[in-house]
Protein backbone atom coordinates (compact mmCIF):
# COMPACT_ATOMS: atom_id res chain seq x y z
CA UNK A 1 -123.90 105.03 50.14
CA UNK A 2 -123.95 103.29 46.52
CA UNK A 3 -121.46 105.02 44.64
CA UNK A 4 -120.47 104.05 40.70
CA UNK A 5 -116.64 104.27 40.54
CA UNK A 6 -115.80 105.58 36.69
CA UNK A 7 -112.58 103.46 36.58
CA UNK A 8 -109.78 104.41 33.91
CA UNK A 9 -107.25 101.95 34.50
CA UNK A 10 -105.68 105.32 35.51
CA UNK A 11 -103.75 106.01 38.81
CA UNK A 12 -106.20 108.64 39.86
CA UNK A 13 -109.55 106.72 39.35
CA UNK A 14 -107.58 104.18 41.30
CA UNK A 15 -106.97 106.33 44.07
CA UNK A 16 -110.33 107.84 43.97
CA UNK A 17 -112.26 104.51 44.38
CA UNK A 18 -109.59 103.21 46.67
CA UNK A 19 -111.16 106.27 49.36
CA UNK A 20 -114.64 105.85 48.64
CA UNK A 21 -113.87 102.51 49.75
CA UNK A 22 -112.40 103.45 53.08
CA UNK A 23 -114.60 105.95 53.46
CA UNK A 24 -116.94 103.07 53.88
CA UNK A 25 -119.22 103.33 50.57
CA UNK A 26 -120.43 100.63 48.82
CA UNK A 27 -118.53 101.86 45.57
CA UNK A 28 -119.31 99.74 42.31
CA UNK A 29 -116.11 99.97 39.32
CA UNK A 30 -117.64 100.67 35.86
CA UNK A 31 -115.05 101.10 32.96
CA UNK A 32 -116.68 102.62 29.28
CA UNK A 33 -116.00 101.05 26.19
CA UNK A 34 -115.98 104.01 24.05
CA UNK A 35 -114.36 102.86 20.52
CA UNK A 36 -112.51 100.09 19.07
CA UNK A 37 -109.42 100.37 19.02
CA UNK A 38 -107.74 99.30 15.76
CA UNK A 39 -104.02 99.48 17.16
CA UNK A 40 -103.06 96.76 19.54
CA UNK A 41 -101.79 97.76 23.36
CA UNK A 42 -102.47 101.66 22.10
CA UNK A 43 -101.99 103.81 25.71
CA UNK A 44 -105.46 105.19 25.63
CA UNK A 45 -108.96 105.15 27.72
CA UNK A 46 -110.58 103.72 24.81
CA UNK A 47 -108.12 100.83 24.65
CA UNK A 48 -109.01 96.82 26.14
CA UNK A 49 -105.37 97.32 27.98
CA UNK A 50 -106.71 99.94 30.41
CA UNK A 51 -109.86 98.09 31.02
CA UNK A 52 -107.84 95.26 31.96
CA UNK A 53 -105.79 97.37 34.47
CA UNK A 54 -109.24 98.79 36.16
CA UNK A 55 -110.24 95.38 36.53
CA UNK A 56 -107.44 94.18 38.03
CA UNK A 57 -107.07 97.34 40.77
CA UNK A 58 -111.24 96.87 41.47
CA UNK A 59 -110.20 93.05 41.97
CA UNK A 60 -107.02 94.85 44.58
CA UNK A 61 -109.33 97.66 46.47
CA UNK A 62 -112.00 94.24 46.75
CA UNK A 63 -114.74 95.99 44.65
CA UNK A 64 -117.33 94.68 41.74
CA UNK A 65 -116.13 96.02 38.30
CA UNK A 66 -117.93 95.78 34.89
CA UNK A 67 -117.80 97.67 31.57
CA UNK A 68 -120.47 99.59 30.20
CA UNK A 69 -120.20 99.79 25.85
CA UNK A 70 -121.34 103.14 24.95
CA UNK A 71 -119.03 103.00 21.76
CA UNK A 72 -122.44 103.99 19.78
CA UNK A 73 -123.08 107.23 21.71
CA UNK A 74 -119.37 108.62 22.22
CA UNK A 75 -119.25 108.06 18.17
CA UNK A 76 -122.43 110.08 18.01
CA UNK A 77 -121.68 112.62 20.68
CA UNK A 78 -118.11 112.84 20.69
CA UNK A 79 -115.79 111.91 17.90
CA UNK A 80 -118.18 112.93 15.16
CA UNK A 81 -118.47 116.08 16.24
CA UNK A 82 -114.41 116.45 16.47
CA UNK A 83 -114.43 115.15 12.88
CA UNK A 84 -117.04 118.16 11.66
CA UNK A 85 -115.07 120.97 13.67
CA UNK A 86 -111.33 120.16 12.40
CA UNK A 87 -113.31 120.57 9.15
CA UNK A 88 -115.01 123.20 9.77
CA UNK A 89 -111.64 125.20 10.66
CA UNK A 90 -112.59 125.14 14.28
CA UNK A 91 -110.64 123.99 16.75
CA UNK A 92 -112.88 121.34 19.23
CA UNK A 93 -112.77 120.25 23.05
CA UNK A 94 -113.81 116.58 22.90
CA UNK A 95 -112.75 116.31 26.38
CA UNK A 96 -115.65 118.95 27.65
CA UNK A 97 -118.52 116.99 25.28
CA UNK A 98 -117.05 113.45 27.06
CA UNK A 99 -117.30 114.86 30.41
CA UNK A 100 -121.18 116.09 29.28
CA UNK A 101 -122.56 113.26 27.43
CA UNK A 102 -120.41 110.07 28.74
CA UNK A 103 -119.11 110.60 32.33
CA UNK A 104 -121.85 112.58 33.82
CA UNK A 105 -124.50 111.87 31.14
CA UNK A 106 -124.84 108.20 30.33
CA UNK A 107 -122.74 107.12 33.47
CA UNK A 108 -125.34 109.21 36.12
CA UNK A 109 -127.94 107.25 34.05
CA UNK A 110 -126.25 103.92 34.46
CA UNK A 111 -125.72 104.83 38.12
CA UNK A 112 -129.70 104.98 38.36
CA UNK A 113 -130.17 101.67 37.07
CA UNK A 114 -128.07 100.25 39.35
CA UNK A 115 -129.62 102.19 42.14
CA UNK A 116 -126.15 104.14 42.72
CA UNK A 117 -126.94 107.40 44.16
CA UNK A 118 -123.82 109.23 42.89
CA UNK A 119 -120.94 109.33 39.97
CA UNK A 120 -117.30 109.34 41.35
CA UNK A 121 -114.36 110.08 38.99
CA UNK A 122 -110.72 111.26 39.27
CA UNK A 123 -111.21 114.63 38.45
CA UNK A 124 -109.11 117.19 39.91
CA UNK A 125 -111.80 119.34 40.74
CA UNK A 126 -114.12 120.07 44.24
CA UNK A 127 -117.84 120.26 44.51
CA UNK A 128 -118.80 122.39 47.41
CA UNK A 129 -122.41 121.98 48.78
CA UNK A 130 -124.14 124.86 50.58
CA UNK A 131 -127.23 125.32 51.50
CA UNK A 132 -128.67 123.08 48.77
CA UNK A 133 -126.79 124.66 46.77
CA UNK A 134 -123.53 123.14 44.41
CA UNK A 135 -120.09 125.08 43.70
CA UNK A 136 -117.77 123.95 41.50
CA UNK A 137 -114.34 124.94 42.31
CA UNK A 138 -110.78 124.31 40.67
CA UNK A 139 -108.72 121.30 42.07
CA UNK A 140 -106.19 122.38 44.57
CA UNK A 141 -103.79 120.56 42.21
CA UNK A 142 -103.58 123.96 40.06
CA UNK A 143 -101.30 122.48 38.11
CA UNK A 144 -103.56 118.96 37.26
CA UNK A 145 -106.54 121.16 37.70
CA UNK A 146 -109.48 120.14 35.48
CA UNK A 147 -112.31 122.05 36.46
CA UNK A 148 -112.09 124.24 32.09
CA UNK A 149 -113.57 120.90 31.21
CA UNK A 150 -116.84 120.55 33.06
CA UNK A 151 -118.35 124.12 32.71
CA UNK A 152 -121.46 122.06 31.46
CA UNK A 153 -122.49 120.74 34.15
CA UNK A 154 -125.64 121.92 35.66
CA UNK A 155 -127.16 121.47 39.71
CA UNK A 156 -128.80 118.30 39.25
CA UNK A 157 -125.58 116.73 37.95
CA UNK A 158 -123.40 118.17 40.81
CA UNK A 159 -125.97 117.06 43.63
CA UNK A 160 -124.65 113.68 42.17
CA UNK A 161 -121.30 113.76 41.71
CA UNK A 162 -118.24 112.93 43.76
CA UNK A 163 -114.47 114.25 43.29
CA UNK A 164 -112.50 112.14 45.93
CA UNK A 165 -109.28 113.42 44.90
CA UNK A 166 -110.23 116.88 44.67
CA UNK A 167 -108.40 118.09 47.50
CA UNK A 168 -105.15 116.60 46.68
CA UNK A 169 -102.20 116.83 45.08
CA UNK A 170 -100.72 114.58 41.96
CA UNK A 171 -98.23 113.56 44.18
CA UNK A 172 -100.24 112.60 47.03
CA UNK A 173 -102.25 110.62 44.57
CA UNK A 174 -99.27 108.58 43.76
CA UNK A 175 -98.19 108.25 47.51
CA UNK A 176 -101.29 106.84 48.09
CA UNK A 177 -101.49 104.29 45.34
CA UNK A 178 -98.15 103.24 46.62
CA UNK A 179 -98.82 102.93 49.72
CA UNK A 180 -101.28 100.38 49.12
CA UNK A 181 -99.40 98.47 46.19
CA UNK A 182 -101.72 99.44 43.68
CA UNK A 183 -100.77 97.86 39.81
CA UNK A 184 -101.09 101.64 38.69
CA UNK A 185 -98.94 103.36 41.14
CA UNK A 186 -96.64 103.88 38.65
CA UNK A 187 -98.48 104.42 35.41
CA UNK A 188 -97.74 106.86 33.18
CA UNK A 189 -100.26 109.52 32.19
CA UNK A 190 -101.44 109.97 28.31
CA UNK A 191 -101.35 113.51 27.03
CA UNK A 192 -103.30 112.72 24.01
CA UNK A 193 -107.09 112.74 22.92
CA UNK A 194 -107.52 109.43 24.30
CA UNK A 195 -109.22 108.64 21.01
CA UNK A 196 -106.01 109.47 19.08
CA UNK A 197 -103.42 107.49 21.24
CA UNK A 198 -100.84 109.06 18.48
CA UNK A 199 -101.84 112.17 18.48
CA UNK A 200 -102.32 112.59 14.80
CA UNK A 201 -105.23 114.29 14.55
CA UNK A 202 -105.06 115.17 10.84
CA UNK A 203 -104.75 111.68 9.76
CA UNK A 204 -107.54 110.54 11.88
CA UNK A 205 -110.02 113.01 10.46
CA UNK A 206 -109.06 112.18 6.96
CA UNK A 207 -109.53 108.25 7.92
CA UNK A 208 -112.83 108.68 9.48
CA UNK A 209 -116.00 107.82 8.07
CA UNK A 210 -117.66 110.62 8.19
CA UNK A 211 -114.15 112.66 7.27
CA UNK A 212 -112.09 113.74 4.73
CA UNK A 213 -110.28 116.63 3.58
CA UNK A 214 -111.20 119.74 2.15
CA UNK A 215 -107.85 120.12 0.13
CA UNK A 216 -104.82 121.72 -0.43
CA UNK A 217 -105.16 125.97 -0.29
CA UNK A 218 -103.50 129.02 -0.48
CA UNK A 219 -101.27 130.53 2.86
CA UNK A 220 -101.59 134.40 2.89
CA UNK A 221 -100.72 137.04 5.04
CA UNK A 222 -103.30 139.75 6.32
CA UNK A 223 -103.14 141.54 3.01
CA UNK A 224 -104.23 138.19 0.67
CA UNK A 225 -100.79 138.02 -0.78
CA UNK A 226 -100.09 134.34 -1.75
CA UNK A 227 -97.30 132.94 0.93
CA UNK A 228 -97.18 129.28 0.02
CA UNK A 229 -99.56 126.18 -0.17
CA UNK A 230 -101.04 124.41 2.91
CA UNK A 231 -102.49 120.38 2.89
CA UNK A 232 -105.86 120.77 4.36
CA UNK A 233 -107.11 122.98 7.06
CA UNK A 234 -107.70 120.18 9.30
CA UNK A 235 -104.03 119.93 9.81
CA UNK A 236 -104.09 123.38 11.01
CA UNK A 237 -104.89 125.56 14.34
CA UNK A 238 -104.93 128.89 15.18
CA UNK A 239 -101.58 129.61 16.67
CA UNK A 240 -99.76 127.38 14.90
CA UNK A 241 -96.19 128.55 14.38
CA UNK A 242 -94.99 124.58 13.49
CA UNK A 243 -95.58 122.02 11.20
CA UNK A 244 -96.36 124.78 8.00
CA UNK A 245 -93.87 123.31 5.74
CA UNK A 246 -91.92 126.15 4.42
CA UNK A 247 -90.58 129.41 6.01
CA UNK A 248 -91.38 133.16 5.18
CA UNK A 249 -88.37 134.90 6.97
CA UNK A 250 -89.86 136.35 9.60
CA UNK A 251 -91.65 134.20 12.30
CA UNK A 252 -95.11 133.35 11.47
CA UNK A 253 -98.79 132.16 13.05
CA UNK A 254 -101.78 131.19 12.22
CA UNK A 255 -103.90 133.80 12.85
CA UNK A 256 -107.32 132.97 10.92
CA UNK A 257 -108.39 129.89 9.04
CA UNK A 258 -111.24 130.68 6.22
CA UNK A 259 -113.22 127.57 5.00
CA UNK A 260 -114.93 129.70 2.38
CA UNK A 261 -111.52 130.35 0.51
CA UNK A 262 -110.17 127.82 1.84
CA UNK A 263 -107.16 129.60 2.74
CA UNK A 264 -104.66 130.36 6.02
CA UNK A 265 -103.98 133.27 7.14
CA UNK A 266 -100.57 133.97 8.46
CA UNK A 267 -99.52 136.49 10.41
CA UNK A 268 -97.17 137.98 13.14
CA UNK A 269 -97.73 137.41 17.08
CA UNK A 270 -99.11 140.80 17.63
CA UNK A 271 -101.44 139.89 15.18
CA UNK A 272 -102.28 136.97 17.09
CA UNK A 273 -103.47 139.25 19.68
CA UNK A 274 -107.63 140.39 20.43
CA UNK A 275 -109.00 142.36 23.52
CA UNK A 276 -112.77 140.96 22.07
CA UNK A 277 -114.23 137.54 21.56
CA UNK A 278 -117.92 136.30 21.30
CA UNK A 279 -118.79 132.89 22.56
CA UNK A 280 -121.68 130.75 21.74
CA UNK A 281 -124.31 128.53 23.80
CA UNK A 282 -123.33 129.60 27.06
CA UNK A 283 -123.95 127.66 30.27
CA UNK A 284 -124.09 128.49 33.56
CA UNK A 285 -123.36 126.39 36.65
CA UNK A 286 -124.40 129.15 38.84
CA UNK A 287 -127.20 131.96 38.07
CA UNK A 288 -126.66 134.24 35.00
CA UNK A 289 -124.22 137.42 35.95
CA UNK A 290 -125.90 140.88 35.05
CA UNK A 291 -124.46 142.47 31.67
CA UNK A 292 -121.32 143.83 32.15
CA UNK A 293 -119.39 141.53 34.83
CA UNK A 294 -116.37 141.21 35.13
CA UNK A 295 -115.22 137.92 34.80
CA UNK A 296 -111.68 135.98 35.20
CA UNK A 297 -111.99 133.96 31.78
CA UNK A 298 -109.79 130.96 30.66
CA UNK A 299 -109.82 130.40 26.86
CA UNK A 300 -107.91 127.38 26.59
CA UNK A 301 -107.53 124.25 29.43
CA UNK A 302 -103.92 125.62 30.31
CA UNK A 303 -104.72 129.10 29.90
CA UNK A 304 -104.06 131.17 33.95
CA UNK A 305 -107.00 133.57 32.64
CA UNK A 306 -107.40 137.25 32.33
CA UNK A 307 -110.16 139.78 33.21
CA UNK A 308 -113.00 140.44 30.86
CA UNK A 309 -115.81 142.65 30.72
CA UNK A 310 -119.15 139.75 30.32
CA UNK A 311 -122.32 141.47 27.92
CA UNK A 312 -125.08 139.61 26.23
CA UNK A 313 -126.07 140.29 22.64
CA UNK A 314 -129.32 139.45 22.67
CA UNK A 315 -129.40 136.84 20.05
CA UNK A 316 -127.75 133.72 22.32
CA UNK A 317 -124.34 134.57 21.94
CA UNK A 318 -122.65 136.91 24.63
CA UNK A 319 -119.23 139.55 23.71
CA UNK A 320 -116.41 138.75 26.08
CA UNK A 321 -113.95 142.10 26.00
CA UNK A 322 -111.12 141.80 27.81
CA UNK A 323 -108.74 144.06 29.67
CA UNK A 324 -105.52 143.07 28.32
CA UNK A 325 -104.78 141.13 25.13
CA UNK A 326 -105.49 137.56 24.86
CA UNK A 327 -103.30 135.50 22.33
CA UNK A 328 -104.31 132.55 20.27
CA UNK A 329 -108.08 132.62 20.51
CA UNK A 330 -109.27 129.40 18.75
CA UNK A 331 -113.00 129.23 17.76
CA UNK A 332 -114.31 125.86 19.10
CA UNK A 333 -112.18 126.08 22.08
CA UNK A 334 -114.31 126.82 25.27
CA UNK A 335 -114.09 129.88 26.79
CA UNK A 336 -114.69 129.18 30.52
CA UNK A 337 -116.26 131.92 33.34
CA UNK A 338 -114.59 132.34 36.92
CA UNK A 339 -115.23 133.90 40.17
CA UNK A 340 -112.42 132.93 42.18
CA UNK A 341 -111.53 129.45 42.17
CA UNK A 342 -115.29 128.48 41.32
CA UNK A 343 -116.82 127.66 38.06
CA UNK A 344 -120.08 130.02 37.05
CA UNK A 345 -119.92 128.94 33.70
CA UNK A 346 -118.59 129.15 29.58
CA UNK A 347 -119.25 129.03 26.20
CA UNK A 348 -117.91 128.16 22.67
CA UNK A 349 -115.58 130.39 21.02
CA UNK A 350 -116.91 131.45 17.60
């Protein structure tokens, strides 16, 4: 089978081409260019340096390799929209929109083109088919496990995607890739937004285009009493203990941003604390659960989950209460549905 290879320059895009190819596929390496990069030999997806490398390992495992320059549409689709959330107070996911629009949006298109019939990546997550039928399960990696991210992704996506290393574990992965002398064996993972290869995500939102900065405002606690002055509400997420530039005695979070006031509210860890949360544009991998389910539900990527209560509201949004207190619930975030170790579905946190 014709399969396009989404190639990194990563270890684990590496390793999952490297299979397909001794699993006998005819397996095709695309890279994306997604932006360009304005700081030389930057350690990030987006950069020419990782291209380079997923050349070079295509040229190794003896497979064609090409780049694909969709800077236009992950601008569009991806970074603009993590501009307009910092702003908005909201804290986004650009990770779950990439996965969505790039990898198995415009990539399962390109695949057509070139008559591939599936999209493989190095995700650390399993599609099970059954009966015509696609699960999508958590990596047995729990700890690389990437499954939060692609709650988007609906039946006719799945039926067309491949997860070679879904069954494995990080270190396998690099066993593998050493085992075979591959350039990446090695390599060192990013932990950034690979768009922000420094991590600062203030500055880039201030520096972009279509950014800025709403302006300095007021810190308060719970009751509205003035606690000190903050630099922009971008810089902030709910949470935050870090980073606030002054100290109030007793240990303080962010526990609410408001872009009306433009203020921060501040506030203890209990108060950091909800048993309710409503999501927005939900989407469901498998069919719809019936009003009242009860759900394992991960709020954030590295969240283990906790048992909520699932009821519709009738106007597109959906009230997740839970049965123990979650902490740090950041609108934007996705909150993401399980059943087991299989995906059903998420939302947005508003």
């Amino acid at each position: 089978m014709k399969v396009l290879a989404a190639m990194s320059g990563g270890v684990d895009s590496s390793v999952a081409a490297l299979l397909l190819k001794i699993g006998g596929h005819e397996v095709v390496g695309v890279s994306m260019n997604l932006m360009t990069c304005s700081k030389a030999g930057s350690a990030s997806c987006c950069s020419s340096s990782d291209r380079l490398d997923a050349a070079r390992i295509c040229e190794q495992i003896g497979i064609k390799h090409y780049i694909v320059d969709f800077r236009k549409l992950f601008e569009e689709r991806v970074v603009s929209s993590f501009v307009k959330e910092y702003l908005a107070g909201r804290t986004p996911s650009p990770c779950i929109l990439c996965n969505e629009h790039m990898k198995f949006g415009a990539l399962l298109e390109e695949a057509d083109r070139i008559g591939a019939k599936a999209v493989a990546t190095g995700h650390y997550a399993r599609v099970v088919s059954e009966g015509g039928f696609f699960h999508l399960l958590r990596g047995v990696d729990l700890v690389k496990d990437q499954s939060y991210f692609l709650f988007t992704l609906k039946q006719e996506q799945l039926s067309k995607i491949l997860f070679p290393i879904g069954e494995m574990k990080k270190t396998e992965i690099r066993a593998i890739a050493s085992d075979h002398g591959l350039i990446t064996r090695e390599k060192p993972e990013s932990q950034e937004i690979c768009f922000i290869p420094d991590d600062d995500y203030a500055s880039f939102v201030e520096s972009h285009p279509s950014g800025g900065s709403a302006g300095a405002g007021d810190f308060v606690d719970s009751s509205g009493k003035i606690l000190g002055r903050h630099s922009g509400i971008h810089r902030y997420t709910i949470g935050q203990r870090r980073g606030l530039g002054f100290g109030v005695g007793e240990r303080q979070y962010v526990i609410k941003i408001d872009t009306s006031s433009n203020r921060i509210v501040l506030g203890s860890k209990e108060e950091l604390q909800t048993k309710e949360i409503s999501v927005r544009d939900i989407s469901w991998v498998v069919e719809e659960p019936s009003n009242g389910k009860d759900l394992l539900v991960k709020i954030r990527s590295t969240h283990a989950g906790e048992r909520a209560g699932f009821f519709q509201s009738g106007d597109g949004t959906a009230k997740l209460s839970f049965e123990r207190p979650v902490s740090g619930v950041a609108p934007g975030q996705a909150a993401v549905f399980y059943d087991g170790d299989e995906v059903i579905g998420g939302g947005w946190i508003l």
